[in-house]
N, C-alpha and C. Protein backbone atom coordinates (compact mmCIF):
# COMPACT_ATOMS: atom_id res chain seq x y z
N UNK A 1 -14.99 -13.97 12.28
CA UNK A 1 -13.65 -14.51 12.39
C UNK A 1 -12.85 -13.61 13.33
N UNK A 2 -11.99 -14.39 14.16
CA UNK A 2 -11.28 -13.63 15.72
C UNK A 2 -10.04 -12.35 14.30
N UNK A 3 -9.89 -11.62 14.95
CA UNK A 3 -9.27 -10.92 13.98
C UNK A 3 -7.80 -11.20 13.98
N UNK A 4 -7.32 -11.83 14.98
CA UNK A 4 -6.02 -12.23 15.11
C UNK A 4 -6.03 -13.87 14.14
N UNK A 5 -7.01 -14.15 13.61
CA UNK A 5 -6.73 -15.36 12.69
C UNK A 5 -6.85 -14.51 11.36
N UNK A 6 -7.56 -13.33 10.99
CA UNK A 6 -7.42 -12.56 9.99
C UNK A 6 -6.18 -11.85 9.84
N UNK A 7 -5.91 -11.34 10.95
CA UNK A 7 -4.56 -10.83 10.31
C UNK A 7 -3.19 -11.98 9.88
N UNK A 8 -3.76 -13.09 10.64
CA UNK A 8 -2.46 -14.31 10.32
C UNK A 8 -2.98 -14.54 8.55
N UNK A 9 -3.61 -15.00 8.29
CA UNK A 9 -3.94 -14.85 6.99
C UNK A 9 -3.02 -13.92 6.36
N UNK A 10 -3.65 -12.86 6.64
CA UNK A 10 -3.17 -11.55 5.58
C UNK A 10 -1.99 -11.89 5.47
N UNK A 11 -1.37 -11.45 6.81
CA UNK A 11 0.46 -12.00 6.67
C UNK A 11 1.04 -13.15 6.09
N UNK A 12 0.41 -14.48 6.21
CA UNK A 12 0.88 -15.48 5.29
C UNK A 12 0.72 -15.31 3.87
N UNK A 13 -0.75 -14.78 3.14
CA UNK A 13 -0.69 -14.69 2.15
C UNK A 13 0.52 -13.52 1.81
N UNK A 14 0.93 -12.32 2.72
CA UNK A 14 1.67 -11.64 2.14
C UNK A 14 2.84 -12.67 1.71
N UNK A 15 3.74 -13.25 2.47
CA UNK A 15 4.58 -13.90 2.98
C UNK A 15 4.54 -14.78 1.88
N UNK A 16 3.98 -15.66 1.29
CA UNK A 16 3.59 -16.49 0.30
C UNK A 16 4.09 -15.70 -1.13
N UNK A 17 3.16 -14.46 -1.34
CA UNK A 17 3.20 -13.68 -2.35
C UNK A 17 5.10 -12.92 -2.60
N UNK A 18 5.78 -12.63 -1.71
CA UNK A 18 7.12 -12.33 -1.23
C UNK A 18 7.44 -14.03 -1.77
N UNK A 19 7.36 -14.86 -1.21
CA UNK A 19 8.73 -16.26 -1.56
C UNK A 19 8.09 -16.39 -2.79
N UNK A 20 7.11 -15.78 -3.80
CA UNK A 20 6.95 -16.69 -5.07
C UNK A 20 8.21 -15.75 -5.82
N UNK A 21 8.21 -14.56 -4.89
CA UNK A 21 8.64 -13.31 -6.02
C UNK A 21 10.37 -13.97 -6.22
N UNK A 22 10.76 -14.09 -4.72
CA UNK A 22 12.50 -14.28 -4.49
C UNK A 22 13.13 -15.18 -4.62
N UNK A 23 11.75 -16.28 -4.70
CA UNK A 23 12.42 -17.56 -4.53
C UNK A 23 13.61 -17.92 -6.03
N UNK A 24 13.27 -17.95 -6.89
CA UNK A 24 14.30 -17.53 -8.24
C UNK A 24 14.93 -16.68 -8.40
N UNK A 25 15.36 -15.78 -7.73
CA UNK A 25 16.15 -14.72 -7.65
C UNK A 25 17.76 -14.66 -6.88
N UNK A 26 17.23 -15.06 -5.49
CA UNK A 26 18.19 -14.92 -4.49
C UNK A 26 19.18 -15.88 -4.81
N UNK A 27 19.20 -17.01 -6.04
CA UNK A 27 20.53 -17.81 -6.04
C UNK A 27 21.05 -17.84 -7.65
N UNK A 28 20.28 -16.67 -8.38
CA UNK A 28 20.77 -16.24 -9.39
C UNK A 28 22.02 -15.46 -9.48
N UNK A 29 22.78 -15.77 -10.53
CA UNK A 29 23.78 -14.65 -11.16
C UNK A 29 23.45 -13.11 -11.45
N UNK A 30 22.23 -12.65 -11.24
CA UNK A 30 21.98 -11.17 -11.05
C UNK A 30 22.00 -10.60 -9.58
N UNK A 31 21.33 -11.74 -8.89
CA UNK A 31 21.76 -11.21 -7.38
C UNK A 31 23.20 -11.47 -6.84
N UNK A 32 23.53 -12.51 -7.67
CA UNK A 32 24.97 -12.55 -6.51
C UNK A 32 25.98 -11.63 -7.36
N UNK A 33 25.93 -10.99 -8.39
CA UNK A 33 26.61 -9.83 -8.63
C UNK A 33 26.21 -8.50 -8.34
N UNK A 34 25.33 -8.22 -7.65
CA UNK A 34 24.37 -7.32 -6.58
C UNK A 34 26.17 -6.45 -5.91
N UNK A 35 26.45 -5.93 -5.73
CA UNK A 35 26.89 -5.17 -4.12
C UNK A 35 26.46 -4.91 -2.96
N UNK A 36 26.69 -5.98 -2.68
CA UNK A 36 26.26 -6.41 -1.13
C UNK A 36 27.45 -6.16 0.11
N UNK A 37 26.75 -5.51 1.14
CA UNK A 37 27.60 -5.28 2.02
C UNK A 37 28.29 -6.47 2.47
N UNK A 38 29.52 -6.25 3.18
CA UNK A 38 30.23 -7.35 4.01
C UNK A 38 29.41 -8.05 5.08
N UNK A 39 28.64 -7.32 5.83
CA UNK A 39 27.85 -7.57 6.98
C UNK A 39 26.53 -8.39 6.71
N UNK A 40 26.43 -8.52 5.33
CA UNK A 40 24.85 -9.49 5.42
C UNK A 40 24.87 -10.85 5.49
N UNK A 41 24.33 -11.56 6.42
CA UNK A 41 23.90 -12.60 7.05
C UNK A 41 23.70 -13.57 6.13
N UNK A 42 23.73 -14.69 6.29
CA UNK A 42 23.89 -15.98 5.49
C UNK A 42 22.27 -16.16 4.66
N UNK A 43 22.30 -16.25 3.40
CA UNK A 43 21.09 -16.97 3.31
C UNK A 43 19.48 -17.18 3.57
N UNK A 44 20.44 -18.66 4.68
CA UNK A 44 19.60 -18.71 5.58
C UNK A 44 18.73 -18.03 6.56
N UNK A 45 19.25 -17.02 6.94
CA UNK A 45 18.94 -16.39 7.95
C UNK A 45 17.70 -15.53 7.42
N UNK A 46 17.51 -15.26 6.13
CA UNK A 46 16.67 -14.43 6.00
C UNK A 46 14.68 -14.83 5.52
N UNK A 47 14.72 -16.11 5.43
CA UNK A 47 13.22 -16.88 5.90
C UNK A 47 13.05 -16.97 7.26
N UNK A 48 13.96 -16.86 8.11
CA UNK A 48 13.72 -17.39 9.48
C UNK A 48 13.73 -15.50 10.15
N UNK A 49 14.22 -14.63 9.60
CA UNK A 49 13.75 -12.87 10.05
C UNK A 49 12.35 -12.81 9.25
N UNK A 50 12.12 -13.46 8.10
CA UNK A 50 10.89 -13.00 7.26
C UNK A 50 9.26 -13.66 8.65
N UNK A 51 9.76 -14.56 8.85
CA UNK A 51 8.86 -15.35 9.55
C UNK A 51 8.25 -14.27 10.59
N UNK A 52 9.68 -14.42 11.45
CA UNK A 52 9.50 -13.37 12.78
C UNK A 52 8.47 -12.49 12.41
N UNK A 53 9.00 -11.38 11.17
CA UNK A 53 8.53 -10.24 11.21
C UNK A 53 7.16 -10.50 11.02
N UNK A 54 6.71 -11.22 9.97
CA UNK A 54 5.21 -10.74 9.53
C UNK A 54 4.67 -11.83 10.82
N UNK A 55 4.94 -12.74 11.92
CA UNK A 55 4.18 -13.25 13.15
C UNK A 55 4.10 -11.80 13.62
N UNK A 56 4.86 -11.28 14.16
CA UNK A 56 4.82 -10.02 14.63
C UNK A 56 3.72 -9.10 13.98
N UNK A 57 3.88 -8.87 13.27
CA UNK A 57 2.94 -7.84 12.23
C UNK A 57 1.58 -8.30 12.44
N UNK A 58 1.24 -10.09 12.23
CA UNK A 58 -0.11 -10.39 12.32
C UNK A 58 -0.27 -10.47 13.88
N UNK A 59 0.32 -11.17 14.83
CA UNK A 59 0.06 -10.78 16.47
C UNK A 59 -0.39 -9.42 16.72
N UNK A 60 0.48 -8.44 16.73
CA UNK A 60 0.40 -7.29 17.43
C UNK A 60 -0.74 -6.24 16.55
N UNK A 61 -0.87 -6.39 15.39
CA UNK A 61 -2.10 -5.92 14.51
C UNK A 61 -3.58 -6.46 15.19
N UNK A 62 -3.51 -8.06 15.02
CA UNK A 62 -4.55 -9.05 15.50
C UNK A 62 -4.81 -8.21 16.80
N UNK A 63 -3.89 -7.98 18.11
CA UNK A 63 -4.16 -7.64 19.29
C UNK A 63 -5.04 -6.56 19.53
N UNK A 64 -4.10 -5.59 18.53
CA UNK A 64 -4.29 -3.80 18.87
C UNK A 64 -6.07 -3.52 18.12
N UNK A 65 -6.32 -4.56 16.96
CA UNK A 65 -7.52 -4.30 16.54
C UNK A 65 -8.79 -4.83 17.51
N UNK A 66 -8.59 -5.77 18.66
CA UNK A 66 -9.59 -6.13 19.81
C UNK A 66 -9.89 -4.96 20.70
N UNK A 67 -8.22 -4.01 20.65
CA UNK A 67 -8.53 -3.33 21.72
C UNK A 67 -8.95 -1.52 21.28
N UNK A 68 -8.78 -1.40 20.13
CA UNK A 68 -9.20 -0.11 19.39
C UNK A 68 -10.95 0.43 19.04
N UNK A 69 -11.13 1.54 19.20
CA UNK A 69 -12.51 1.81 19.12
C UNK A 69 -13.00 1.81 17.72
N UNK A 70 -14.18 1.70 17.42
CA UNK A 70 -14.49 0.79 15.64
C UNK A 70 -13.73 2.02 14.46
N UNK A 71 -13.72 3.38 15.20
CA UNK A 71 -13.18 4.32 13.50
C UNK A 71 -11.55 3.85 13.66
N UNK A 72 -11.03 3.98 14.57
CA UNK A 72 -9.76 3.77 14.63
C UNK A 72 -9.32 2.12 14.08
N UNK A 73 -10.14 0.96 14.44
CA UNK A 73 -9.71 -0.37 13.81
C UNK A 73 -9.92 0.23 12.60
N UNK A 74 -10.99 0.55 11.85
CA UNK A 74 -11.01 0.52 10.32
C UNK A 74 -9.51 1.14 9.46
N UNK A 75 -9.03 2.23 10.72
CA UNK A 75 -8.20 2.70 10.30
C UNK A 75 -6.56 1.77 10.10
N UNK A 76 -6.79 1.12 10.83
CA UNK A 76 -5.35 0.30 11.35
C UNK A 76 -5.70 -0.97 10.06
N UNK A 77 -6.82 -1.22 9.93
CA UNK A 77 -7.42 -2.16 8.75
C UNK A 77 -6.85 -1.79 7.43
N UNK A 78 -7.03 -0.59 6.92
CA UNK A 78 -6.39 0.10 6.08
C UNK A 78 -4.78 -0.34 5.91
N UNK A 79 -4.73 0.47 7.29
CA UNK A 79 -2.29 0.70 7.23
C UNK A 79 -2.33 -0.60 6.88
N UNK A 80 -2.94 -1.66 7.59
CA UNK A 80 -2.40 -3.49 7.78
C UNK A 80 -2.14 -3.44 6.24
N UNK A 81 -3.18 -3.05 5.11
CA UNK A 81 -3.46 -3.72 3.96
C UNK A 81 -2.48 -2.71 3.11
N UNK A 82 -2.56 -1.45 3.63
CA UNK A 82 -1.54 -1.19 2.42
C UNK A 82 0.32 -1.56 2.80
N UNK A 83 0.57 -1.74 4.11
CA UNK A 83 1.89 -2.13 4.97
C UNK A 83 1.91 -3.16 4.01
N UNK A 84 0.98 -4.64 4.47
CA UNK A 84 1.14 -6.14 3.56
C UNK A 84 1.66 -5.67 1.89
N UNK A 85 1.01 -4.67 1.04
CA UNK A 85 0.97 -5.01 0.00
C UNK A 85 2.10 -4.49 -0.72
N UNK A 86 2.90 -3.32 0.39
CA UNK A 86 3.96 -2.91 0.47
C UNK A 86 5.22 -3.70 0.32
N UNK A 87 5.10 -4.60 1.53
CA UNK A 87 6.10 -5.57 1.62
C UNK A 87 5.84 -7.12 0.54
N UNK A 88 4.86 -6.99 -0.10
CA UNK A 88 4.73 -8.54 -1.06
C UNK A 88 5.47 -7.33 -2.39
N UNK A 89 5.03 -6.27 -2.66
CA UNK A 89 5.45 -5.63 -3.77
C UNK A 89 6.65 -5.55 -3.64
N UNK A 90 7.37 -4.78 -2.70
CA UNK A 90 8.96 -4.69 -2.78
C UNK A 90 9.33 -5.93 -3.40
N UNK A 91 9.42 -6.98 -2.67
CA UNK A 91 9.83 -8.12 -3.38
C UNK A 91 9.57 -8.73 -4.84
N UNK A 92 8.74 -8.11 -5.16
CA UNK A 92 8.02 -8.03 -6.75
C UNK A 92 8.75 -7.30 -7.44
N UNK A 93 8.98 -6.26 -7.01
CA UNK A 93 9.92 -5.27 -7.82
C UNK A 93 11.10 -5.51 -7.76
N UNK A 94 12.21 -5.87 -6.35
CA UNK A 94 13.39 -5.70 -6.41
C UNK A 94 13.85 -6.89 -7.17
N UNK A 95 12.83 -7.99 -6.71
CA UNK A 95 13.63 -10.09 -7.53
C UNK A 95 12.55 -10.22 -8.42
N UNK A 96 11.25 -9.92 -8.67
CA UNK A 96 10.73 -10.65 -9.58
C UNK A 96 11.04 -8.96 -10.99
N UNK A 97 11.50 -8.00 -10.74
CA UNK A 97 11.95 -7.60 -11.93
C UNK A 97 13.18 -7.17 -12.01
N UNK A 98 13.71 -7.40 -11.16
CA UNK A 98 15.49 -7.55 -10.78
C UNK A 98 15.93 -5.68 -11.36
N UNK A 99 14.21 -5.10 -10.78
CA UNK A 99 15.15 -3.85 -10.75
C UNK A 99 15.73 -2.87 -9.43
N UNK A 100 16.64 -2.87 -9.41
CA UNK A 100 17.37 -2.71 -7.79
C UNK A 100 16.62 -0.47 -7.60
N UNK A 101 16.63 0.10 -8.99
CA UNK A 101 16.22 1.56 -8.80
C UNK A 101 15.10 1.80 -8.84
N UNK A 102 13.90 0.54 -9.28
CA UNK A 102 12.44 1.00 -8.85
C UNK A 102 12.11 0.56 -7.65
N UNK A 103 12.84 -0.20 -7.15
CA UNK A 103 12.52 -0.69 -5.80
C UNK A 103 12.85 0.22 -4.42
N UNK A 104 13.75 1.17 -5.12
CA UNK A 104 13.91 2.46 -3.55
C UNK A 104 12.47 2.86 -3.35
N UNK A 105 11.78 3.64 -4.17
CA UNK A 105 10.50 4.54 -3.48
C UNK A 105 9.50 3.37 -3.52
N UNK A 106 9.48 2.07 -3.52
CA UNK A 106 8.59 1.18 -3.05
C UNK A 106 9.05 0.56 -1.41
N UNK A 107 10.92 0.70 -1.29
CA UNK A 107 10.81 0.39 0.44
C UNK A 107 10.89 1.63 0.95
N UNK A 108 11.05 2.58 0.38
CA UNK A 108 10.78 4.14 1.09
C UNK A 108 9.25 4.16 1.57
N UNK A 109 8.01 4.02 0.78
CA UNK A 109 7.01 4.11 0.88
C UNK A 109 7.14 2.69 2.29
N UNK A 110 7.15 1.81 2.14
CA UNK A 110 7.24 0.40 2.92
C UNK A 110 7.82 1.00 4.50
N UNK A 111 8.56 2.22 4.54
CA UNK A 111 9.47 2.61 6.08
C UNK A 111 8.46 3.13 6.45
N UNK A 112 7.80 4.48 5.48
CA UNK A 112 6.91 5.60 6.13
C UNK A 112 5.53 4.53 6.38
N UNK A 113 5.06 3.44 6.16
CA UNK A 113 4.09 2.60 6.17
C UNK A 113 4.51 1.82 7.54
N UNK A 114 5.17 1.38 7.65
CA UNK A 114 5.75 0.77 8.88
C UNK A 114 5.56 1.47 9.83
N UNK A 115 6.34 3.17 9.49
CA UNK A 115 6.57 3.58 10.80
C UNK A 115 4.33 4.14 11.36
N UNK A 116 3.94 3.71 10.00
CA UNK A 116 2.25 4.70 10.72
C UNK A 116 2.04 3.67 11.08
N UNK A 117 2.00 2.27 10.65
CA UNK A 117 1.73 1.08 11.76
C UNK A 117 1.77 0.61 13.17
N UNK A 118 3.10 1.17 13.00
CA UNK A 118 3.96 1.28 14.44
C UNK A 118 2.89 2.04 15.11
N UNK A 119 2.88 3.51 15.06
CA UNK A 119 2.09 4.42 15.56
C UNK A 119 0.75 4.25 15.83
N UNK A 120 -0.06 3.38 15.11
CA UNK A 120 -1.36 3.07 15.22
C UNK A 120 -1.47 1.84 16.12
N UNK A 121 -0.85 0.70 16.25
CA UNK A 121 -0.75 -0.76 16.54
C UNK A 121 -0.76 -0.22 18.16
N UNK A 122 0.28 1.15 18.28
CA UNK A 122 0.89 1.65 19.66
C UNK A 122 -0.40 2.41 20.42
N UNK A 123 -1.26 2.87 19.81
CA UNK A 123 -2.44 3.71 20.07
C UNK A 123 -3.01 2.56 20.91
N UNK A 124 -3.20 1.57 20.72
CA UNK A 124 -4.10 0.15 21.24
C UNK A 124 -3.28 -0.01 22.58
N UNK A 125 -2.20 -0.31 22.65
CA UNK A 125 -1.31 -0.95 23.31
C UNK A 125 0.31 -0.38 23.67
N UNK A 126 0.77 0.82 24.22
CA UNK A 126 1.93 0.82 24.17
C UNK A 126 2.66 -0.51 24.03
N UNK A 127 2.81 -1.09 24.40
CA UNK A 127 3.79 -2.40 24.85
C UNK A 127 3.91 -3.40 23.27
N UNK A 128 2.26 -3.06 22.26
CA UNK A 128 2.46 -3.68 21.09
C UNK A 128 2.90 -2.85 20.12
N UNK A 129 3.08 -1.46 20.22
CA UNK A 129 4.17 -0.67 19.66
C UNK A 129 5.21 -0.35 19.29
N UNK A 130 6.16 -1.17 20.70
CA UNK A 130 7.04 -1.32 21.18
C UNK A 130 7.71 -2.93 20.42
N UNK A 131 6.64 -3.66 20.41
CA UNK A 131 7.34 -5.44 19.86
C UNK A 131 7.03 -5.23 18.42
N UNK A 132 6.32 -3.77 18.08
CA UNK A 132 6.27 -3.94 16.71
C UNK A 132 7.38 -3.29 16.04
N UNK A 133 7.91 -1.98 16.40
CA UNK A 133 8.90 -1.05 16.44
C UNK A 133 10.24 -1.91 16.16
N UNK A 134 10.51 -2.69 17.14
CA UNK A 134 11.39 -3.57 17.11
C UNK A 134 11.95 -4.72 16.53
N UNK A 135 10.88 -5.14 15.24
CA UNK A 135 11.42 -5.54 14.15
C UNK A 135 11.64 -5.07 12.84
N UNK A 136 11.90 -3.46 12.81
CA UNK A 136 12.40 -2.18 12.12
C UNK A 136 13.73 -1.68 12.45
N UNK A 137 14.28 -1.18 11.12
CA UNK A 137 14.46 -2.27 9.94
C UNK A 137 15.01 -3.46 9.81
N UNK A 138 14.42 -4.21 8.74
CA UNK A 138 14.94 -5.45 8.74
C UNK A 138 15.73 -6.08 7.94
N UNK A 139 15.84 -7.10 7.44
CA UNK A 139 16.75 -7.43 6.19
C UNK A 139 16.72 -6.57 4.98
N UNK A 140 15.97 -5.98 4.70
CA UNK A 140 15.66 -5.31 3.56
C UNK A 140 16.42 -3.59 3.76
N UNK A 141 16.71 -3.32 4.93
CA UNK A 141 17.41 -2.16 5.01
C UNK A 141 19.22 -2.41 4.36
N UNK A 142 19.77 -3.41 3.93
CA UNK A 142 20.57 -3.36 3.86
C UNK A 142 21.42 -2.47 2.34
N UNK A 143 22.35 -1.82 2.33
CA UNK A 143 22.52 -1.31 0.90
C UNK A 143 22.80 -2.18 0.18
N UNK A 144 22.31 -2.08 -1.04
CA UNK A 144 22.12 -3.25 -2.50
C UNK A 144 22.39 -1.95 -3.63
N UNK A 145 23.62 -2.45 -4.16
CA UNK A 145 23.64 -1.31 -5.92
C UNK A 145 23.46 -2.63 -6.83
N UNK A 146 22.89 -2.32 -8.17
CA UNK A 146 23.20 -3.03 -8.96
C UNK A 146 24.99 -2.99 -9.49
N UNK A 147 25.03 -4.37 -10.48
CA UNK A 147 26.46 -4.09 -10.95
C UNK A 147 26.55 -2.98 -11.94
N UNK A 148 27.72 -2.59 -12.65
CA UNK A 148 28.02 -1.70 -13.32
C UNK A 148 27.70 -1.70 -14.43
């Protein structure tokens, strides 16, 4: 299998595993008493950044693993799987257990995971380093307290 249809996989199933978590969450009375900044974006907007990001994630992964020598793909094989399981978990933790303080050192872990992705994806390809880099951070950087 071309590895750029494997990594689309991975990413949808992540992506899948993320909307089972939020989908009951995001129009609940626990999130909308959340503290949410002034500046966050409608809604809407945030399936249509989720999309972007993980196309991105499975493109530029898919790419950089054609062009990497076999110890180094295994390696980027790895980041892909623990990055994915990173980002389906956050969402597990922050909406499917609506806890807003176990969910810091799961997107903390999710930044330092990103950023070795970044770094590895970039080893293949400056230029896919660069389109990967650039959808960091994303909706999920925004500050969230629970209520009082």
């Amino acid at each position: 299998m071309h590895p750029l249809v494997k990594t689309s996989l991975a990413t949808a199933a992540t992506a899948a595993a993320g909307s089972v978590a939020t989908a009951r969450s995001t129009e609940s009375l626990w999130y909308e008493s959340l503290d949410k900044p002034d500046f966050q974006p409608p809604g809407w907007v945030f399936p249509v950044a989720w999309t972007a990001l993980y196309t991105d994630i499975a493109v530029t992964t898919g790419l950089a693993l054609q062009k990497l020598p076999e110890d180094e793909r295994a390696a980027l094989k790895k980041a892909l799987g623990v990055n994915l399981v990173l980002n389906a978990g956050w969402s597990w933790v922050f909406f499917g257990t609506r806890n807003v303080g176990a969910s810091v050192p799961v997107a903390a872990a999710l930044a330092v995971s990103s950023a070795d992705l970044v770094r590895r994806v970039g080893r293949a390809e400056k230029r896919y380093g660069v389109a990967l880099s650039h959808t960091r951070p994303g909706p999920r950087s925004r500050r969230c307290s629970a209520p009082p």
